[in-house]
Structures are given as structure tokens and as C-alpha cells.
Protein backbone atom coordinates (compact mmCIF):
# COMPACT_ATOMS: atom_id res chain seq x y z
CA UNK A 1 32.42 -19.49 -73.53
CA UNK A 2 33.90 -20.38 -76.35
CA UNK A 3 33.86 -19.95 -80.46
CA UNK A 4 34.82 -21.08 -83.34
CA UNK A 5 34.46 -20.78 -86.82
CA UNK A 6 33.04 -23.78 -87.70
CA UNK A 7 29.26 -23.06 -86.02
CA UNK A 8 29.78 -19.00 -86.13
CA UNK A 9 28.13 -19.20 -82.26
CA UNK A 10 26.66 -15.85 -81.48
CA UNK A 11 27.50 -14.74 -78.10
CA UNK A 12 24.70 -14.24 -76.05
CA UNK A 13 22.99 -10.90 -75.13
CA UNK A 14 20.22 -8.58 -75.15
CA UNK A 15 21.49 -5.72 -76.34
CA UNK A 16 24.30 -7.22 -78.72
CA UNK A 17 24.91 -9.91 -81.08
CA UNK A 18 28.55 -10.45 -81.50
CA UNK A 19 29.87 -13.45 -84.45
CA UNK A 20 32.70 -14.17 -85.84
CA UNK A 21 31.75 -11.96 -88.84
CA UNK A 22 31.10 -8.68 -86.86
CA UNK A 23 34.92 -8.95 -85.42
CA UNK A 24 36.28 -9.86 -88.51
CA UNK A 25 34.79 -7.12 -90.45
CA UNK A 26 36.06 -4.88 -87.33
CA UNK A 27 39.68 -5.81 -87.58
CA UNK A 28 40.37 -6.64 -91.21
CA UNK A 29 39.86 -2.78 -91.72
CA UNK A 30 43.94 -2.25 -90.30
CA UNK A 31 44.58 -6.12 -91.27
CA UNK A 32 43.62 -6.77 -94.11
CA UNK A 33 45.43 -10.33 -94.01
CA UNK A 34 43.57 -11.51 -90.40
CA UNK A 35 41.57 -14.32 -90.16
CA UNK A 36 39.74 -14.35 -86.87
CA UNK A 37 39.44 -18.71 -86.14
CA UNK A 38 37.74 -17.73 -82.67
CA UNK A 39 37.18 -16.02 -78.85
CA UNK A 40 36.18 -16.58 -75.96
CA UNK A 41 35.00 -14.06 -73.19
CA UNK A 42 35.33 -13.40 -69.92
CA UNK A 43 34.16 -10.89 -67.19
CA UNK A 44 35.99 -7.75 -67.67
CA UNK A 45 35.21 -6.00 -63.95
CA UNK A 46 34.24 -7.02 -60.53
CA UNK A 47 31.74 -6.28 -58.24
CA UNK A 48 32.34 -2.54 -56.82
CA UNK A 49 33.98 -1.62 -60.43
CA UNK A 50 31.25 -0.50 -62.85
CA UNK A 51 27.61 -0.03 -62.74
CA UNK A 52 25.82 1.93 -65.70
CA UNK A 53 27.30 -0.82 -68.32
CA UNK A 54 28.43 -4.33 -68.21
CA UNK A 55 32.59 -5.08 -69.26
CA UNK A 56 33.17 -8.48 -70.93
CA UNK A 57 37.43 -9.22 -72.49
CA UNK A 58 37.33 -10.70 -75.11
CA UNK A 59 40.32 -13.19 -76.49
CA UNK A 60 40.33 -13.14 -80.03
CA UNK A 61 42.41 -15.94 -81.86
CA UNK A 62 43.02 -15.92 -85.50
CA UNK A 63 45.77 -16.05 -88.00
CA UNK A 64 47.30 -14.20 -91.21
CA UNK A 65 49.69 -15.77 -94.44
CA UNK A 66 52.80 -14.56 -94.67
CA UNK A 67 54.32 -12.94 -97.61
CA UNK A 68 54.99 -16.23 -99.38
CA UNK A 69 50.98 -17.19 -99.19
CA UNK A 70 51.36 -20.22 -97.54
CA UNK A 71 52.73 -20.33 -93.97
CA UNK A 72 49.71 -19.06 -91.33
CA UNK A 73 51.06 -16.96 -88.38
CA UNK A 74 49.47 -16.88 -85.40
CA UNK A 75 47.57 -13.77 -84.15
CA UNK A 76 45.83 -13.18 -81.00
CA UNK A 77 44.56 -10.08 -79.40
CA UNK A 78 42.52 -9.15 -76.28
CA UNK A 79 40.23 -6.84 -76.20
CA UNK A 80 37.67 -4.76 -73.94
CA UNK A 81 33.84 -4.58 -74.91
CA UNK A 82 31.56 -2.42 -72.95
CA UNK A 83 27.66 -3.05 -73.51
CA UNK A 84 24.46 -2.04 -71.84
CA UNK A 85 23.33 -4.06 -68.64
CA UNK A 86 21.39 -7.36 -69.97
CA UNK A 87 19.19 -6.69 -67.21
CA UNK A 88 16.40 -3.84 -68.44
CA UNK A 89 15.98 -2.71 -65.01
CA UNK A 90 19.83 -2.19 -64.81
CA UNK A 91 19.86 -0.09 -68.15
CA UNK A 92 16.35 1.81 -66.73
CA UNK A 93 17.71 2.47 -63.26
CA UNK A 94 21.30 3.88 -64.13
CA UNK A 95 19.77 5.81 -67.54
CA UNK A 96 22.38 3.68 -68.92
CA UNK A 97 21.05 3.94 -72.62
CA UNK A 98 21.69 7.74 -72.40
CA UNK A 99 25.27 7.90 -70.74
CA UNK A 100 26.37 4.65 -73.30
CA UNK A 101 25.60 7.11 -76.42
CA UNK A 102 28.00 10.07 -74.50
CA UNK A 103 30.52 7.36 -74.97
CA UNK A 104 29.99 6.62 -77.92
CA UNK A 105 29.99 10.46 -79.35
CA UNK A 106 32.93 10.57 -77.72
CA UNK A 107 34.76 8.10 -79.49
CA UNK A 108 33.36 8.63 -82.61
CA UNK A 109 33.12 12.34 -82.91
CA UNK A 110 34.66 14.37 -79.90
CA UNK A 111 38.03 12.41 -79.37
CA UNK A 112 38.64 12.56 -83.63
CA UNK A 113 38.02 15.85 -83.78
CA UNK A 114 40.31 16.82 -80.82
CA UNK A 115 43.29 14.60 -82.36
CA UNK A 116 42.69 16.22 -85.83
CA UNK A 117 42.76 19.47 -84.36
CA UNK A 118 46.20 18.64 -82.07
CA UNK A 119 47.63 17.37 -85.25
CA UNK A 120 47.06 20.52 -87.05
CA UNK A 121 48.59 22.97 -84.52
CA UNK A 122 51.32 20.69 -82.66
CA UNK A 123 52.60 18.79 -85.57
CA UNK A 124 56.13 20.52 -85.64
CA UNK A 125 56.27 20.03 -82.59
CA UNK A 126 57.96 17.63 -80.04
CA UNK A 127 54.25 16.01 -78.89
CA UNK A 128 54.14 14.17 -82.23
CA UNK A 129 51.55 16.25 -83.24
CA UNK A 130 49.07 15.19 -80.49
CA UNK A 131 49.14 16.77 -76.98
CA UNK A 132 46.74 15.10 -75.00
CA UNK A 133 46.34 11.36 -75.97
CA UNK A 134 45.26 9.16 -72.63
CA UNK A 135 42.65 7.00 -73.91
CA UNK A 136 42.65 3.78 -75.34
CA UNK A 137 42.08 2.68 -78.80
CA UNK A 138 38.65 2.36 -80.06
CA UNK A 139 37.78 -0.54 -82.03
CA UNK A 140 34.05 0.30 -82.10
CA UNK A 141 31.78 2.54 -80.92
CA UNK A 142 27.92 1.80 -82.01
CA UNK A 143 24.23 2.55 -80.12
CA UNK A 144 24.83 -0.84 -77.95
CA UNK A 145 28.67 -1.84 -77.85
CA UNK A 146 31.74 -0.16 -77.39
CA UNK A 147 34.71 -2.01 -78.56
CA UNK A 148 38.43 -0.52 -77.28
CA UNK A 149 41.77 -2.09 -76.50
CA UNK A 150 42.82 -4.19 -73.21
CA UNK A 151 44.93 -1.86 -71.64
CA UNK A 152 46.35 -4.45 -68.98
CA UNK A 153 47.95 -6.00 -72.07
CA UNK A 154 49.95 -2.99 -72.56
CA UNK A 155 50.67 -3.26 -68.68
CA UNK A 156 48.20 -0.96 -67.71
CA UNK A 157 46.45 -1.39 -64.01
CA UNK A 158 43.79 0.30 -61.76
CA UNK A 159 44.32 1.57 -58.55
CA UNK A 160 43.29 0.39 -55.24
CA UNK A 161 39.47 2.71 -55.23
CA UNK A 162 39.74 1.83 -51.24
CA UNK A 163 43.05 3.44 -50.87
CA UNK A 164 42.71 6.14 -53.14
CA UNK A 165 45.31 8.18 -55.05
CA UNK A 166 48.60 8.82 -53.60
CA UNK A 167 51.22 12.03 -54.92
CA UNK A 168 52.52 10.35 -57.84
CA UNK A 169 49.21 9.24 -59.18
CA UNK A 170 47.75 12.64 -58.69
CA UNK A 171 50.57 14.50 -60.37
CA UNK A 172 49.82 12.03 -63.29
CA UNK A 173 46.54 12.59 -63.49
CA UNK A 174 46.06 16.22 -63.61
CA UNK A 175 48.83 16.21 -65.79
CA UNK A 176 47.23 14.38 -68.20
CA UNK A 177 43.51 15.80 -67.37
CA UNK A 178 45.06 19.23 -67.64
CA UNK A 179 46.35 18.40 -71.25
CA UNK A 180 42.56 17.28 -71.92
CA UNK A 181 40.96 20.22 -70.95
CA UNK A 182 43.72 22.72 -72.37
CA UNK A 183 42.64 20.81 -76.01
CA UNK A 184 39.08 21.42 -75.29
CA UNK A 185 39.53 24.97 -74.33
CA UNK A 186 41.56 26.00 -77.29
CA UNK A 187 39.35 23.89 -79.65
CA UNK A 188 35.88 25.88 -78.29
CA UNK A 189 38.31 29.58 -78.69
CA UNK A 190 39.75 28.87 -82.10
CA UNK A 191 36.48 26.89 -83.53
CA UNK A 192 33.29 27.88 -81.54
CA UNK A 193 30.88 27.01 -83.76
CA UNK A 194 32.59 23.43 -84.38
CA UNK A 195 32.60 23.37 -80.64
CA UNK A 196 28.64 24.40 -80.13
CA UNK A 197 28.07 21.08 -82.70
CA UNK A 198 29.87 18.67 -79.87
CA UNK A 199 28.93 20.18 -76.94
CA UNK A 200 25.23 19.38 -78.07
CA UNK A 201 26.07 15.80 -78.52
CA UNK A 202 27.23 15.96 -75.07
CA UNK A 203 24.11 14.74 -72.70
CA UNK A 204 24.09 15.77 -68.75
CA UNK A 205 23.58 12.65 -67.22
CA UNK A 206 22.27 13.10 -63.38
CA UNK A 207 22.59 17.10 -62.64
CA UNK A 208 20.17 18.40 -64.95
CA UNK A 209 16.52 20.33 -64.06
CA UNK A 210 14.60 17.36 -66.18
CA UNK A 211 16.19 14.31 -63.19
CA UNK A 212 15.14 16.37 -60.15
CA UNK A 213 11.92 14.00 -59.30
CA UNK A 214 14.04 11.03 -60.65
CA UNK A 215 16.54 11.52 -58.59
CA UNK A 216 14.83 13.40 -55.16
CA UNK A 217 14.82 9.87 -53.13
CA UNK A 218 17.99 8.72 -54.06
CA UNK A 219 19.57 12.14 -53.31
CA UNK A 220 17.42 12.15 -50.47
CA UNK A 221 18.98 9.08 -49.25
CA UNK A 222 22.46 10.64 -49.78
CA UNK A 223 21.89 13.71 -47.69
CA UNK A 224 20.55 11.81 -45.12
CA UNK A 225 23.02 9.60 -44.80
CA UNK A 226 26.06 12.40 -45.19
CA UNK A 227 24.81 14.51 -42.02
CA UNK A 228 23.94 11.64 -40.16
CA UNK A 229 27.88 10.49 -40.74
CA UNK A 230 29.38 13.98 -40.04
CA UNK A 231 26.66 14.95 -36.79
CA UNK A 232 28.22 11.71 -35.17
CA UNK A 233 31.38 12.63 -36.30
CA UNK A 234 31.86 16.04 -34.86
CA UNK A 235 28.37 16.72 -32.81
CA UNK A 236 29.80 20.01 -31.36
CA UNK A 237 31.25 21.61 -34.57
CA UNK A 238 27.37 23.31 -35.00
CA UNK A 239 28.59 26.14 -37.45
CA UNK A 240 29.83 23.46 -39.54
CA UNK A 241 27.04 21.24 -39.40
CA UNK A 242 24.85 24.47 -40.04
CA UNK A 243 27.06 24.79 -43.16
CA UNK A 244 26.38 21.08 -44.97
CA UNK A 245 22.74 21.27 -43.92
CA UNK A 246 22.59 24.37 -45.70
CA UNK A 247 24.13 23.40 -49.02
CA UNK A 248 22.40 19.75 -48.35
CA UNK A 249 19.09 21.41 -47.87
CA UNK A 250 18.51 21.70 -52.25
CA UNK A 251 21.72 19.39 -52.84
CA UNK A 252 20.67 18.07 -56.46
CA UNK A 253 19.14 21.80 -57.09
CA UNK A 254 22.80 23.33 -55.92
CA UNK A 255 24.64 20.54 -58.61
CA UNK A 256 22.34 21.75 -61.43
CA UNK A 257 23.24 24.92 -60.57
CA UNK A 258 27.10 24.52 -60.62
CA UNK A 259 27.25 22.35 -63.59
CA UNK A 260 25.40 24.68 -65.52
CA UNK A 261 26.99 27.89 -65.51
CA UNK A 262 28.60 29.51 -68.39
CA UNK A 263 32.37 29.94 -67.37
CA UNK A 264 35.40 31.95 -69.09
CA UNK A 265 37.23 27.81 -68.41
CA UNK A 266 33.84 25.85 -69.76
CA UNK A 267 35.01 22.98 -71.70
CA UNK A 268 33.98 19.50 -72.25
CA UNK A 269 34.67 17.40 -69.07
CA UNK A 270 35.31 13.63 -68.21
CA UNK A 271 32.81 13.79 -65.78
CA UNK A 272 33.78 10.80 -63.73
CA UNK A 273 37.14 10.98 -62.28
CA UNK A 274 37.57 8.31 -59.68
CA UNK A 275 40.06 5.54 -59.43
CA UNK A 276 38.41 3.30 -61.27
CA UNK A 277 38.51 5.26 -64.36
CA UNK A 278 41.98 6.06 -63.83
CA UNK A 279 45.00 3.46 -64.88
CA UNK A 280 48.37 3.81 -64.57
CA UNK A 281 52.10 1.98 -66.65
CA UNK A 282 54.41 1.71 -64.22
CA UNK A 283 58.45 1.79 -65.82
CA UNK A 284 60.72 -1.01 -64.57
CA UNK A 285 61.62 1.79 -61.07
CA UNK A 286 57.74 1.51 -60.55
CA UNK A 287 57.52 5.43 -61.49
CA UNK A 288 54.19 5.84 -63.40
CA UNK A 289 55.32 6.14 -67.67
CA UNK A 290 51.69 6.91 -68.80
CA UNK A 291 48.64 7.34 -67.66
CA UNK A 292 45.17 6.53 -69.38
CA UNK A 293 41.42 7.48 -68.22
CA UNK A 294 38.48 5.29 -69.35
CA UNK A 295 34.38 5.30 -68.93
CA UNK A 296 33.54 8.85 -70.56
CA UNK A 297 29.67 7.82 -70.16
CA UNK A 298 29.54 10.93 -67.33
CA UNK A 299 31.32 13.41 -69.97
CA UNK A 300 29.89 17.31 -69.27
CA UNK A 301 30.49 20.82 -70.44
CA UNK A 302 31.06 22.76 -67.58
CA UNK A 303 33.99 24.67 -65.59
CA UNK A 304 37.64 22.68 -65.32
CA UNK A 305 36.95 22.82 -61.66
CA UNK A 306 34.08 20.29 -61.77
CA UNK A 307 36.87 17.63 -62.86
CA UNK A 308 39.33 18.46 -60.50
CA UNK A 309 36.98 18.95 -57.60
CA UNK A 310 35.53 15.65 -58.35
CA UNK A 311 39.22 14.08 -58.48
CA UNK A 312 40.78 15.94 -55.30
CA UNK A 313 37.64 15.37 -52.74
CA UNK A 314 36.58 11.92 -54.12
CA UNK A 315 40.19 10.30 -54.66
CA UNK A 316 42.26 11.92 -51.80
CA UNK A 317 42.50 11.87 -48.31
CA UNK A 318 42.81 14.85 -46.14
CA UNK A 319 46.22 14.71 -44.74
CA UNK A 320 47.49 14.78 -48.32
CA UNK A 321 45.12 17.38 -49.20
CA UNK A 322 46.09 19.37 -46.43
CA UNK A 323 49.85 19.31 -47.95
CA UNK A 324 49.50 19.43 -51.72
CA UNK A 325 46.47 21.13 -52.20
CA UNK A 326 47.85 24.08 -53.61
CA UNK A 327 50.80 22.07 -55.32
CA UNK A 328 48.49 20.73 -57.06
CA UNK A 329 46.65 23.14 -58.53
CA UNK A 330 49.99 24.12 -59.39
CA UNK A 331 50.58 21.07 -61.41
CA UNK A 332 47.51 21.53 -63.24
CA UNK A 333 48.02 25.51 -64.02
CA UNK A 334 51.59 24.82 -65.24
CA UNK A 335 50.51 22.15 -67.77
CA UNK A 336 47.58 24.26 -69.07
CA UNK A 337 49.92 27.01 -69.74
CA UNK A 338 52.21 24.45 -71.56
CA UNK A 339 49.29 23.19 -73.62
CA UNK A 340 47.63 26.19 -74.29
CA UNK A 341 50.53 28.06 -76.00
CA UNK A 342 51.10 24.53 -78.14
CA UNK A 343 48.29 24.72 -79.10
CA UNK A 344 47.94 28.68 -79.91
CA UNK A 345 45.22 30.01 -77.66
CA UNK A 346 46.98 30.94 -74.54
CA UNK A 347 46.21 34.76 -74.93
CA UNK A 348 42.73 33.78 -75.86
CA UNK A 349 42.12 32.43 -72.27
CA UNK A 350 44.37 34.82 -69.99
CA UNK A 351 46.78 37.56 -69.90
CA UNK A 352 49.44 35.87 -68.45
CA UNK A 353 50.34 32.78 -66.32
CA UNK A 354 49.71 34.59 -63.06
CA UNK A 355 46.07 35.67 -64.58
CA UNK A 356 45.11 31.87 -65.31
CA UNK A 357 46.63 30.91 -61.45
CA UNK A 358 43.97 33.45 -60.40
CA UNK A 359 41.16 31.81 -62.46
CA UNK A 360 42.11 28.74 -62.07
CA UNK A 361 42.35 29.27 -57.78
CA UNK A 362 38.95 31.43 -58.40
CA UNK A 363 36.98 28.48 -60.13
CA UNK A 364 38.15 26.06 -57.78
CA UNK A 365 36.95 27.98 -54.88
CA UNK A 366 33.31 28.28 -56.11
CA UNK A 367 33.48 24.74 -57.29
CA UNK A 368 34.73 22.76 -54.57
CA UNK A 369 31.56 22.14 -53.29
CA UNK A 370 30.62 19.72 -56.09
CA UNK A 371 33.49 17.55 -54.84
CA UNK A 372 31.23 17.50 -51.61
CA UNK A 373 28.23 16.76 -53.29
CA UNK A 374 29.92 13.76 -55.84
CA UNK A 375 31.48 12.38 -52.62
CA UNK A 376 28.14 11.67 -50.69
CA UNK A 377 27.51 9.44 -54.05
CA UNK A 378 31.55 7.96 -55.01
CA UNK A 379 32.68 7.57 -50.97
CA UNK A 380 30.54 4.31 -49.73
CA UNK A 381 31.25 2.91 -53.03
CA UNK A 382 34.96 3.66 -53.14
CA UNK A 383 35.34 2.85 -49.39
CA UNK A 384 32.89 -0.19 -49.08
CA UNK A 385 34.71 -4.28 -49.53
CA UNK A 386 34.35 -5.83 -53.06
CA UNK A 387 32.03 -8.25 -50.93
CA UNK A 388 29.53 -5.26 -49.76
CA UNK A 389 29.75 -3.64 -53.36
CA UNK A 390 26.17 -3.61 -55.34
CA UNK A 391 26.13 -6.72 -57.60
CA UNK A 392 25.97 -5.32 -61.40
CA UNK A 393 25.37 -8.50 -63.00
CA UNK A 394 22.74 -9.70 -60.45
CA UNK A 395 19.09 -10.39 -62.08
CA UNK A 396 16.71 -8.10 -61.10
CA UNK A 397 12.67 -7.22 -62.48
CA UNK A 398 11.60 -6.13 -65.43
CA UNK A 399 11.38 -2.21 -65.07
CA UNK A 400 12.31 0.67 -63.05
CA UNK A 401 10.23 3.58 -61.74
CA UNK A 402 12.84 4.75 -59.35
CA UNK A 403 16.69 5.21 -59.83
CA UNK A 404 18.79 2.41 -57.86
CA UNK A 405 19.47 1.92 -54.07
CA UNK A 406 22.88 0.92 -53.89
CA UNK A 407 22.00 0.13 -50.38
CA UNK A 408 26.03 0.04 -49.53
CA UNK A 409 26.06 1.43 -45.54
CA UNK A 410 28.91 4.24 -44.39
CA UNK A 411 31.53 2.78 -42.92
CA UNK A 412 33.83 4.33 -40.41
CA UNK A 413 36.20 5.47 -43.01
CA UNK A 414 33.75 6.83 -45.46
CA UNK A 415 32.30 8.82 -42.11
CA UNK A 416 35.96 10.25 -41.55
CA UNK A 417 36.72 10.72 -45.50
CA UNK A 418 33.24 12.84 -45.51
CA UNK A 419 34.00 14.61 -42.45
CA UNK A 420 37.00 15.70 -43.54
CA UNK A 421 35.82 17.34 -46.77
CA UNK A 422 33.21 19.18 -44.60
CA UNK A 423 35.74 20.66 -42.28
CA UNK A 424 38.01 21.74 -45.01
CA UNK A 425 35.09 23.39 -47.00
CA UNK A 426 34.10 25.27 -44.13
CA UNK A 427 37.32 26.26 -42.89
CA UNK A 428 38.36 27.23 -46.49
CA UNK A 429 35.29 29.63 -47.33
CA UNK A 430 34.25 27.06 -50.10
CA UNK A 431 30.89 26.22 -48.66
């Protein structure tokens, strides 16, 4: 589809109108010069990629004067824009009205707040005066539309969700995820009231008391489906089949739980770290340069371990696991301790770096088991072909009484991928 200036098109969708005007209001704010002539979109995701909102690029074409008045330059940008499903029983099903505003608090209140408060305590210091910066520039950030920067221009790319993450992906990430919750920590020490006012913005999306009917078939489903994959999987391991039944027998109850309690390492997490929210700049030796996470729809205050249990038993498989486990949480500890004394509350959280190893080993420990309980949701969707992936953009009814059926079936390596997270929770004293 394309527009120009001539007819002012607007492009067409429920939940936004988008015109020539809106973008050129948007941008002229940093250039004051631009004249936006036209764009054109394009699907910004693929089937298996994104389901609580829909991703359009958009190719914006335009021109400014230069300095003698006359002579237009050419300007052209892309960009990524992020809107609720046109399809009402896509927005009902997914509660995607709810998890869009999270974004959208976090752009406009929780990530500002976190860079003003980096700049204040790291600006002497060799981070530029911001510590933790790995998310992409937002354009706009309203009730229906989320505006932000194409990061594949800036050579950005996602990984492979089937394959997972391999070592130098995961030492980038909790690198970088480290540096976002060592922010967040010493932000809620140093300002706790100013901390109480964001973590109310922040909504619980799926694991809260208020979606336990919602959500009792779908998770019913899930459980099903998860001891059905690791009984045929290992049929004589009983005690550990015992285990998973146990912990499967209230599994949305136990998530409540977990994501609710009050921890000395609470902060405000991403909430959804899978591959897909997860891109990676590669320098010309293909060594990863930077690292960027997107979708904060899922964002939760809770323990660090939520995140990293998510990442580690969702994103990993178990022969690396079985290697670098420990390495890292290593990674991650060593960075915190580097962040936290940046940024002036490292006392404030421990009494020394072996004291926040032992928390940080401690809160894993009790939280693994929500990496077991995210994985019976994340693994037939991370595992399953682009071609067996639920179709986001495909038209559907009018309204929703139920949450969705992705109605993707295990496949033999989801089976094994679950399996394995079983027999290392058991064997580990983690569930």
C-alpha cells in the first residue's frame, strides 16, 4: 500500500488511523526541516513471531532544504509500528488491550525514568551516563500504536526461535538483562516511593488470582499435554513423573504464587524472554556488538529469577545447560555487581559479591520451576514450523469467551526439550 501526499490516504485499521499528518507531526519534533512526501507498509512479522499485537514497517519517504533554502535532500526512514490485532476476537482472546498499555507505560514512563536516573549517577562515568540501554528508539507510544525504530536497519536480526540460543547469545543476553534489572533494583532502593508509582502502572498479564477461570482450560490443555509428552518420554522414571504431576496438579495457582512474592531482588521484569524478543548486531568477525530486547507487553515486578528462568529453560537446550548452567549465573552475578556499584546501591542489596552469588543461586533455585511452567506455553510454539505456527492475522468471529487454542501439537523435539527440563528439576531439588 502506498501514500502520498497528494490524497493524504489513511491507512487502514481498526484500532489506528495513521496520515501523512500524524507522522509528520511525529518526526518534525527532532527535524524540524522534514517533509514526509509518503510510505508505504508492509508486514513486519511472520506467522510463529507475534501474537498479542499485529507488526506492520513502515517506509517513510520525504525530504528536507538544505541550508541555502532551495535544494531538497532526500530522506527516508523505516520504521516499526506495533498495533492491536484488527481482529476483536484477537485483541479479546490474548487480553491484548491490557498487555499493549504495559508497553506503552513502559516507553513512556518506566524506560525515561530509568535513563534519567542512569544519567544522574553514571554520568562521569565511562557508560556515557547510561548503563543499561538495549531497546530501541521510541517514536510513539499511545493507547493503540506503538511507534519505535527498525532495528534490522541498524543490522539488527532475530534468532532462529527453533534452534534456540547458543553460548554467545546467552552471555549477551544476561549481560544486558543483568544491566536491566541492576537499574531497576537500585532505582526501587534509592527512590521507593518513585518506584511504588511504576510498579503500579505495571499490569500482570496471565499469572494473576483475577485470570484463574480465564485461563483454567487453556492451562488445562497445557498440563495435559506436558505429562502426556514426558509419561511417553520416560514411562519408568515414576518419582519424576510423581514430581510434574505434583507441581502440574494447581499449575496456574503455583505461577500466581511465584510471581507474586515479595523478594529482597523484586524489580520490574521483561517478562517475555524468548528468542523472538531477543536481537542481536553481529561485528564484521560475526561476534555479537550489541544486543537489543523488544515486546515489553509481558513486563512484571517480581524476583530476577523469573527472567532468567524464563530465558535458560525456554531458550536453551539441555546439553548446554548441563555445561554452563552455573557459568551463567556467573555472568549474570558479575554484571549486577558491576552495575550496582555504578550505580551506588551495591551495599543496599548485599554485603558483598559472594552474599549476592548466594541470593542470586538461592532465588534461582526456588524459581526455576516457572521456567517449567512458561515452557509448557513458549516450547510448541518455539519448536513448531513457521507453516504449523497459529495464523495472527487470520479472520476470526466477533468475540471471545475463552482465551485462544493455539492448537500447535508437541512435536518430538518439544517432547525431548520438556523432558529434559523435568529431569533436571528433579534431579536438581528445584521441583
Amino acid at each position: 500500500m502506498g501514500v502520498n501526499d497528494s490524497d493524504s490516504e489513511e491507512l487502514t485499521s481498526s484500532t489506528s488511523k495513521m496520515n501523512l499528518t500524524m507522522l509528520q507531526t511525529i518526526f518534525v519534533k527532532t527535524e524540524p526541516d522534514l517533509v514526509i512526501d509518503s510510505y508505504e507498509e508492509a508486514k513486519g512479522s511472520g506467522r510463529g513471531d507475534n501474537y498479542t499485537a499485529a507488526l506492520f514497517r513502515l517506509s517513510l519517504k520525504g525530504h528536507t532544504r538544505a541550508n541555502d533554502g532551495k535544494k531538497k535532500l532526500r530522506w527516508e526512514r523505516t520504521v516499526i509500528c506495533k498495533r492491536l490485532p484488527d481482529c476483536k476476537i484477537k485483541r479479546e482472546a490474548f487480553k491484548s488491550e491490557a498487555l499493549f498499555r504495559n508497553e506503552v507505560e513502559f516507553y513512556n514512563t518506566i524506560m525515561p525514568e530509568f535513563v534519567t536516573f542512569q544519567k544522574r549517577k553514571c554520568n562521569n562515568t565511562t557508560t556515557g551516563g547510561q548503563i543499561f540501554r538495549a531497546v530501541p528508539q521510541c517514536y510513539l507510544a499511545q493507547d493503540d500504536l506503538i511507534m519505535l525504530e527498525d532495528l534490522q536497519v541498524r543490522g539488527f536480526s532475530m534468532p532462529d526461535r527453533q534452534a534456540g540460543l547458543g553460548m554467545e547469545q546467552m552471555r549477551a543476553t544476561l549481560t544486558e538483562l543483568s544491566k536491566f534489572h541492576a537499574v531497576s533494583l537500585a532505582y526501587r532502593k534509592q527512590h521507593p516511593s518513585e518506584f511504588s508509582k511504576l510498579k503500579a502502572k505495571v499490569y500482570e498479564g496471565v499469572f494473576s488470582r483475577a485470570n484463574a477461570e480465564w485461563y483454567k482450560n487453556y492451562y488445562d490443555i497445557l498440563t495435559r499435554n506436558a505429562i502426556e509428552m514426558v509419561t511417553q518420554a520416560i514411562p519408568e522414571k515414576v518419582e519424576y513423573l510423581d514430581k510434574l504431576e505434583g507441581f502440574l496438579s494447581d499449575c496456574f495457582g503455583n505461577m500466581v504464587e511465584l510471581v507474586n512474592e515479595e523478594s529482597k531482588l523484586s524489580v520490574i521484569c521483561h517478562g517475555d524472554c524468548w528468542t523472538n524478543n531477543i536481537l542481536y548486531k553481529y561485528d564484521d568477525k560475526g561476534c555479537i556488538s550489541e544486543t537489543c530486547f523488544v515486546d515489553f507487553q509481558l513486563i512484571r515486578y517480581g524476583s530476577l529469577a523469573l527472567d532468567l528462568a524464563y530465558l535458560i529453560y525456554c531458550c536453551t537446550d539441555a546439553s548446554l545447560r548441563k555445561e554452563n548452567l552455573q557459568n551463567w549465573l556467573r555472568i549474570y552475578q558479575q554484571q549486577l555487581v558491576k552495575s550496582l556499584k555504578l550505580l551506588g546501591s551495591f551495599h543496599d542489596i548485599c554485603t558483598d559479591e559472594a552474599d549476592l552469588w548466594l541470593q542470586i543461586n538461592g532465588e534461582f533455585k526456588r524459581y526455576a520451576r516457572f521456567g517449567l511452567g512458561t515452557a509448557m506455553d513458549m516450547l510448541p510454539i518455539s519448536t513448531c514450523s513457521s507453516e504449523e505456527a497459529p495464523d495472527l492475522y487470520a479472520s476470526g468471529s466477533d468475540s471471545a469467551a475463552t482465551p485462544p487454542e493455539l492448537n500447535v501439537p508437541p512435536n518430538e523435539l518439544c517432547r525431548k526439550k520438556m523432558t529434559d527440563i523435568v529431569l533436571e528439576l528433579v534431579d536438581g531439588g528445584m521441583l
